[in-house]
C-alpha atoms as a PDB file:
ATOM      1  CA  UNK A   1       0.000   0.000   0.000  1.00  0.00           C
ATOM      2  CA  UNK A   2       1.258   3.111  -0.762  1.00  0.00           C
ATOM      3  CA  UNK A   3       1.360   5.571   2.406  1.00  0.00           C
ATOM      4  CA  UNK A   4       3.200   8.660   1.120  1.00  0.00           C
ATOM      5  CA  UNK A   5       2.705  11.395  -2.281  1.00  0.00           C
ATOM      6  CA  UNK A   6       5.789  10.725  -2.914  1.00  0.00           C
ATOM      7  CA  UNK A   7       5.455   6.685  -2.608  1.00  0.00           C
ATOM      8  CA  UNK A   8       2.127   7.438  -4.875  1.00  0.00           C
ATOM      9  CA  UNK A   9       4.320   9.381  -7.143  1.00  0.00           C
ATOM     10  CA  UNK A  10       7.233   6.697  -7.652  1.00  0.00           C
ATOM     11  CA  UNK A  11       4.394   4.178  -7.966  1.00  0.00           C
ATOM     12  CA  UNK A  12       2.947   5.857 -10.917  1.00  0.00           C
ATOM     13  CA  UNK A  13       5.935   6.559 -12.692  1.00  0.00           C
ATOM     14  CA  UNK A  14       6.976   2.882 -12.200  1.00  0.00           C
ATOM     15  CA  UNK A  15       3.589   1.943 -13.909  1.00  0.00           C
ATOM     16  CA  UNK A  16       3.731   4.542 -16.575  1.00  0.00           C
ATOM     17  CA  UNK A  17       7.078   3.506 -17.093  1.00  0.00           C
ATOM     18  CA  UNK A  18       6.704  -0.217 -17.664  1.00  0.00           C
ATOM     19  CA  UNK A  19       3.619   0.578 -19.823  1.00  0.00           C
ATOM     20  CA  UNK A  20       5.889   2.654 -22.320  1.00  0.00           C
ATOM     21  CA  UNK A  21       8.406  -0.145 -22.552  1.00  0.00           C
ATOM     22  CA  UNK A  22       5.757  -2.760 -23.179  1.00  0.00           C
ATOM     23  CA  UNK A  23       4.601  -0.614 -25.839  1.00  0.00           C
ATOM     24  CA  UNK A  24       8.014   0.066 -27.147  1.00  0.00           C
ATOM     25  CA  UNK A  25       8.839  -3.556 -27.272  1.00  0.00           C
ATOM     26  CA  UNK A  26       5.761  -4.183 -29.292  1.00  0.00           C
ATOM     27  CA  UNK A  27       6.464  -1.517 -31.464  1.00  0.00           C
ATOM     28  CA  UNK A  28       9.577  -2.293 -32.513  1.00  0.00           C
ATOM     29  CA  UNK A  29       8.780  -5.846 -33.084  1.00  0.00           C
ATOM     30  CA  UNK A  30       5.817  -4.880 -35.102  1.00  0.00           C
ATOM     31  CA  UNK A  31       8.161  -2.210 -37.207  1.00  0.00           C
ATOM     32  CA  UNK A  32      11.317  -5.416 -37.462  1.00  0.00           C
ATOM     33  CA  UNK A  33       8.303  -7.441 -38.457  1.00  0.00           C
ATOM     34  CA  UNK A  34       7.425  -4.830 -41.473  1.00  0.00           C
ATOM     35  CA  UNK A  35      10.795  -4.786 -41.882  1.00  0.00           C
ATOM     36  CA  UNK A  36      11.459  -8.656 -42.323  1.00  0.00           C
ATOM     37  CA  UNK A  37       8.529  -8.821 -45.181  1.00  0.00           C
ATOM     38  CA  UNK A  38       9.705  -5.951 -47.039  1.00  0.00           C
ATOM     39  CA  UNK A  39      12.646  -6.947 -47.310  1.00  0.00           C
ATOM     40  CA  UNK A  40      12.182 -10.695 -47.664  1.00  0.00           C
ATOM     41  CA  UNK A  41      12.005 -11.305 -51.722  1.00  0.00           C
ATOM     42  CA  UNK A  42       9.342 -13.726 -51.988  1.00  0.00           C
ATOM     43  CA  UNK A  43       6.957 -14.668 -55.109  1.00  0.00           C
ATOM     44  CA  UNK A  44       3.980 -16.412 -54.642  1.00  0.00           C
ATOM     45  CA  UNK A  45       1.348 -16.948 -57.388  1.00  0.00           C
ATOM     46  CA  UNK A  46      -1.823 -14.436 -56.725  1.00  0.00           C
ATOM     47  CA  UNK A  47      -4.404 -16.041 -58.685  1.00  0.00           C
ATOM     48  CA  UNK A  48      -3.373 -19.450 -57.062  1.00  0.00           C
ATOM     49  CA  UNK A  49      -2.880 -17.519 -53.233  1.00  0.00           C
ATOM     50  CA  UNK A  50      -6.777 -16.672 -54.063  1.00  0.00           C
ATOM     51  CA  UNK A  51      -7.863 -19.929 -54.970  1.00  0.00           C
ATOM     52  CA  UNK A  52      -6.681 -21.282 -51.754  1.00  0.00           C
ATOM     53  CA  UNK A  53      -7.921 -18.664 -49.376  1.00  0.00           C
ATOM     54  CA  UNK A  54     -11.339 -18.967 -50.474  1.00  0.00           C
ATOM     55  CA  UNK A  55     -10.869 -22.895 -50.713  1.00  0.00           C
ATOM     56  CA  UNK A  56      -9.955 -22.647 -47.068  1.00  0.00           C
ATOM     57  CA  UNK A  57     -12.045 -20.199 -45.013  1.00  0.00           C
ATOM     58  CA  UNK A  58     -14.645 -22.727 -46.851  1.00  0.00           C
ATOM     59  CA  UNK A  59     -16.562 -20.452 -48.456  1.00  0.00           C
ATOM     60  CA  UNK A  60     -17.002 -17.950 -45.558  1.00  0.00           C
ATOM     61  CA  UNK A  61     -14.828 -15.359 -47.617  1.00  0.00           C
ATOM     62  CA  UNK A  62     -15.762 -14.122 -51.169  1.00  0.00           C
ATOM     63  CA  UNK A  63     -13.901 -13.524 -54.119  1.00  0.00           C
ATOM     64  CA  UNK A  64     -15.124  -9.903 -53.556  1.00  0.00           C
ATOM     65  CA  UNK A  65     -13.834  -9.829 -50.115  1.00  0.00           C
ATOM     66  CA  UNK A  66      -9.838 -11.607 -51.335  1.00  0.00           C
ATOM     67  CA  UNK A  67     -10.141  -8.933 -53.517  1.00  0.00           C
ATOM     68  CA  UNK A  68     -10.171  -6.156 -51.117  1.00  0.00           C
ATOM     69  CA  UNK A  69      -8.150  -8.054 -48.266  1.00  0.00           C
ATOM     70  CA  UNK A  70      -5.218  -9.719 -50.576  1.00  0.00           C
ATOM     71  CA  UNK A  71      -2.648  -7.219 -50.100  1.00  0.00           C
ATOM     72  CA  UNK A  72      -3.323  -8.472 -46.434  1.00  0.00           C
ATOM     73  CA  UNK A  73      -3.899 -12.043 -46.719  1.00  0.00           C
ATOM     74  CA  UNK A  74      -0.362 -11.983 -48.943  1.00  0.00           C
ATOM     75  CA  UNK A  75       1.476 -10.496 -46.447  1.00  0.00           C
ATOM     76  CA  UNK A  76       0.028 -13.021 -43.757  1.00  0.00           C
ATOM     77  CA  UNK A  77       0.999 -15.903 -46.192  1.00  0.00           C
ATOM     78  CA  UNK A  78       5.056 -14.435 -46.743  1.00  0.00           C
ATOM     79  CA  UNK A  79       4.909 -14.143 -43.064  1.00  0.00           C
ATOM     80  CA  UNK A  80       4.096 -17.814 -42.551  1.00  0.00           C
ATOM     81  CA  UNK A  81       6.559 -18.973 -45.238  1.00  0.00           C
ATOM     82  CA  UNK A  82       9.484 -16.224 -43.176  1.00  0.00           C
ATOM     83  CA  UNK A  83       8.201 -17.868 -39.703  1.00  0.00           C
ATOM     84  CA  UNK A  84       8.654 -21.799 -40.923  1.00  0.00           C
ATOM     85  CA  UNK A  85      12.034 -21.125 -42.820  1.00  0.00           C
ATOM     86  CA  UNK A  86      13.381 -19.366 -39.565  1.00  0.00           C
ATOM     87  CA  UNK A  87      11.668 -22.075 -37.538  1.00  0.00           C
ATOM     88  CA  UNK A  88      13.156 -24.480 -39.260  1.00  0.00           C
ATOM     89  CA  UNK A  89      16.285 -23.579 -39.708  1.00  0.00           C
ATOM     90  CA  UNK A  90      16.618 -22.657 -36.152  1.00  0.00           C
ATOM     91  CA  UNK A  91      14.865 -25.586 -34.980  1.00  0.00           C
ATOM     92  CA  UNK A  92      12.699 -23.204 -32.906  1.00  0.00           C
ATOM     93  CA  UNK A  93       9.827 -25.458 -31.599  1.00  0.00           C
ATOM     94  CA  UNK A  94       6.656 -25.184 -29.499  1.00  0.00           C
ATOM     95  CA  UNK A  95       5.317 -27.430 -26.419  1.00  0.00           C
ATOM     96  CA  UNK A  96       2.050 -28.439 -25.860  1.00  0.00           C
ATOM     97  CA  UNK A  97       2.735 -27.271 -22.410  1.00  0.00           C
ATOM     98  CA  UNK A  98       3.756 -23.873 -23.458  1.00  0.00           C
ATOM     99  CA  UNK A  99       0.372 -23.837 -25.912  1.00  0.00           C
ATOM    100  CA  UNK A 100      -1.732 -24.681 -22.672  1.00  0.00           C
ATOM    101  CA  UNK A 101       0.643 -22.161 -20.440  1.00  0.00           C
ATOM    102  CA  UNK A 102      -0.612 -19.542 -22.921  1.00  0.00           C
ATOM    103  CA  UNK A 103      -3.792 -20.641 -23.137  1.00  0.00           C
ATOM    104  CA  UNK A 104      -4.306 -20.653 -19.371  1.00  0.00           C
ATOM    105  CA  UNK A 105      -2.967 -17.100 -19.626  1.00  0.00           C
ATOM    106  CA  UNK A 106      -5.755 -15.792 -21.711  1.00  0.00           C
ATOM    107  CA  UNK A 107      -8.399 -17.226 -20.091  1.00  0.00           C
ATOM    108  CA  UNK A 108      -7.244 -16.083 -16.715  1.00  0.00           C
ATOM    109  CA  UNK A 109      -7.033 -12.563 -18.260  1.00  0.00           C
ATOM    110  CA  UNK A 110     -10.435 -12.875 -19.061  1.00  0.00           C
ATOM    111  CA  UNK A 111     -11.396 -13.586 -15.415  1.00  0.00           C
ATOM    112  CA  UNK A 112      -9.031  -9.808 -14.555  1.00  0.00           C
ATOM    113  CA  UNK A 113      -6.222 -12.003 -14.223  1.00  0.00           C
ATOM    114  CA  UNK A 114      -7.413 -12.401 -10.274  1.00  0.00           C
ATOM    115  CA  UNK A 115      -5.251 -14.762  -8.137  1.00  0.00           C
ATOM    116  CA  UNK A 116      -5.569 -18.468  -8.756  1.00  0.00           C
ATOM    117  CA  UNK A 117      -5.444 -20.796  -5.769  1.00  0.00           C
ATOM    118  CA  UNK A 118      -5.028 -24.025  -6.442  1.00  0.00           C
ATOM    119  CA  UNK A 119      -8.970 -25.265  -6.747  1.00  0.00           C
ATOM    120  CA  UNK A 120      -9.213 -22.461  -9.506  1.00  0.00           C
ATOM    121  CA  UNK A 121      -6.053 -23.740 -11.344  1.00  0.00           C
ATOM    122  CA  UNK A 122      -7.734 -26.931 -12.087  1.00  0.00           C
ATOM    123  CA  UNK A 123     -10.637 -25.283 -13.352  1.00  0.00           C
ATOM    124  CA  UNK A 124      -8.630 -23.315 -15.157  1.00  0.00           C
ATOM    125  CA  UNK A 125      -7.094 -26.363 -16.510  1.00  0.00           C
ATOM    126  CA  UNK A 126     -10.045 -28.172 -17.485  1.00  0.00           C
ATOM    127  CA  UNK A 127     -11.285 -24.869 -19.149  1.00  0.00           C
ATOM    128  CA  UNK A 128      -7.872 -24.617 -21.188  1.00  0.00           C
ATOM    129  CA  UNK A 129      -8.318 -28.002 -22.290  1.00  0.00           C
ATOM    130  CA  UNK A 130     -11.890 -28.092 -23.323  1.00  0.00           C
ATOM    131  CA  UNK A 131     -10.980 -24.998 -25.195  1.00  0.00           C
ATOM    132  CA  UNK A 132      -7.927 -26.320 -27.376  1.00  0.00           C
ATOM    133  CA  UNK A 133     -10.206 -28.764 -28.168  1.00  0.00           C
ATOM    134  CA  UNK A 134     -13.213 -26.859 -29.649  1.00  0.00           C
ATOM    135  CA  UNK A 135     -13.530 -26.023 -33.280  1.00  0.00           C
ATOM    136  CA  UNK A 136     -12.333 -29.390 -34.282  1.00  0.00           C
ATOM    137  CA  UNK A 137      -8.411 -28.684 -32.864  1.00  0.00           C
ATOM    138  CA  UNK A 138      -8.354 -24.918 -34.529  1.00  0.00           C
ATOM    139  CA  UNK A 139      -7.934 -23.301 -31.492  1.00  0.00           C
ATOM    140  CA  UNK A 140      -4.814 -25.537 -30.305  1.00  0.00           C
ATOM    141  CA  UNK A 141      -3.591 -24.905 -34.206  1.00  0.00           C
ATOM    142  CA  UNK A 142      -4.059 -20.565 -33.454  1.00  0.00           C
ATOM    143  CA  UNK A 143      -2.488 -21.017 -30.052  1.00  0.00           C
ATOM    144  CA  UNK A 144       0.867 -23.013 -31.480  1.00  0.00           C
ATOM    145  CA  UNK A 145       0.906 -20.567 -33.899  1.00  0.00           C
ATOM    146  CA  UNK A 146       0.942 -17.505 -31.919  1.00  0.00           C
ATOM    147  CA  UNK A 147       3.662 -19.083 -29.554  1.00  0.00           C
ATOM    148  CA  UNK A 148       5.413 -20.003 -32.609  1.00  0.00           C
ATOM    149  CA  UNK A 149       4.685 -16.128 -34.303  1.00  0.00           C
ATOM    150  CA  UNK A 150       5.560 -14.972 -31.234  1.00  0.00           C
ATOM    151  CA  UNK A 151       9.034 -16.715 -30.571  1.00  0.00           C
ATOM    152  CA  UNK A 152      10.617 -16.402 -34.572  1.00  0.00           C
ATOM    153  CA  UNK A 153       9.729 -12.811 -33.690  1.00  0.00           C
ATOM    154  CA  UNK A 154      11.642 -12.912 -30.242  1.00  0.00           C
ATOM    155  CA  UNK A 155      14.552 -14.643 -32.265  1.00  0.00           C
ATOM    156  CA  UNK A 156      15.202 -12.300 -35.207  1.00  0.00           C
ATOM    157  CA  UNK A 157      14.562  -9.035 -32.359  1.00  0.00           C
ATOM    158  CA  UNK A 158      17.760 -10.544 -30.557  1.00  0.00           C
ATOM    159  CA  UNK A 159      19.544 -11.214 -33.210  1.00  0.00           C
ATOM    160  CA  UNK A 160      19.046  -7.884 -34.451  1.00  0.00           C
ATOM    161  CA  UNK A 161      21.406  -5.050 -33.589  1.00  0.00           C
ATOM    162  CA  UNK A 162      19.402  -2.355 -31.977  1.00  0.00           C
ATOM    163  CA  UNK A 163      20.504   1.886 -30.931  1.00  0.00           C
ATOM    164  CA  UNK A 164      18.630   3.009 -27.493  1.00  0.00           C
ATOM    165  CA  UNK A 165      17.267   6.485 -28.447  1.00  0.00           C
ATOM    166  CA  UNK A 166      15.345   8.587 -25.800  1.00  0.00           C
ATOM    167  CA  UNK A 167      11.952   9.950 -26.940  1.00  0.00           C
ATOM    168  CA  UNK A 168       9.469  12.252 -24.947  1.00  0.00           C
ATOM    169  CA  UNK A 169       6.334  10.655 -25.141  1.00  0.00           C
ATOM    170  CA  UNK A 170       5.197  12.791 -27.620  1.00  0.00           C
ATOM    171  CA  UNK A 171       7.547  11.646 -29.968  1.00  0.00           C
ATOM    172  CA  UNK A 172       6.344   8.472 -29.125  1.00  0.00           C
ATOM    173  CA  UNK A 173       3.227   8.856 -29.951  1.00  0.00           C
ATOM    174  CA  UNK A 174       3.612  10.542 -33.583  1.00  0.00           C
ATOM    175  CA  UNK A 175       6.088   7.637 -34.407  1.00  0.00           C
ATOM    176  CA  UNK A 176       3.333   5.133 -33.387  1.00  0.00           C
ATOM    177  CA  UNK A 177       0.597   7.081 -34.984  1.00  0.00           C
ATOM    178  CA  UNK A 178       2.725   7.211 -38.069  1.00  0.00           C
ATOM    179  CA  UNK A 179       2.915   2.962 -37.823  1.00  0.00           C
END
């Protein structure tokens, strides 16, 4: 508890703080990940790219709507292809632990990420499970490959050489906003 302005104060600025660098983090990843496609020379065949993605969202998207979302849906393919090569060739790999670790994680965020005692971790278990299961093993598929997106991207940000520069947070903001 904080018992003092100037405790209050420090508290804040710890907060603000960490908020900024998680934001930071993210934005530089996001900008190395713009990066990485842009620079990545990569030719995939549009009219057959097309084909596929309405082949399989299963007829839930339209030619009309790959038409307006293929610049998108082009970029998400590349990024696949960039993820598996790097994967690959770095023999980065997921768990099913860590996709039920990060699956736990968003469903406990859900509940305001309150304390779990050791009842609520089972439900929260059982819930994670049940979940991974639904939509015929989709969901386990999206988890692994956010924790696979997610650790390619951790990979090339390391190996990355990187200059600290101070910003106000208005500079921050118009450099985001820009993004």
């Amino acid at each position: 508890a904080v018992k003092s302005e100037e405790e209050f104060m420090a508290k804040l600025k710890e907060i603000v703080g960490n908020n900024y660098n998680r934001e930071t983090e993210y934005f530089n990843k996001f900008s190395l990940k713009d990066k990485v496609l842009n620079d990545t020379k990569l030719s995939l065949s549009k009219d057959f790219l097309k084909r596929w993605i309405e082949y399989a969202t299963e007829g839930k998207t339209t030619k009309d709507d790959v038409e307006k979302e293929f610049n998108n849906y082009e970029k998400e393919m590349k990024w696949m292809y960039i993820v598996d090569k790097i994967a690959n060739e770095k023999a980065i790999k997921v768990e099913t632990a860590e996709v039920m670790a990060r699956t736990k994680a968003m469903l406990s965020s859900q509940f305001g990420n309150m304390p779990m005692n050791e009842e609520m971790d089972k439900y929260l278990d059982t819930w994670a499970d049940s979940y991974l299961k639904e939509n015929k093993g989709r969901n386990f598929l999206n988890m692994y490959d956010q924790a696979l997106n997610e650790k390619v991207l951790d990979h090339v940000f390391e190996s990355v050489s990187k200059t600290e520069k101070k910003v106000s947070s208005e500079e921050f903001k118009k450099l985001v906003e820009v993004k």
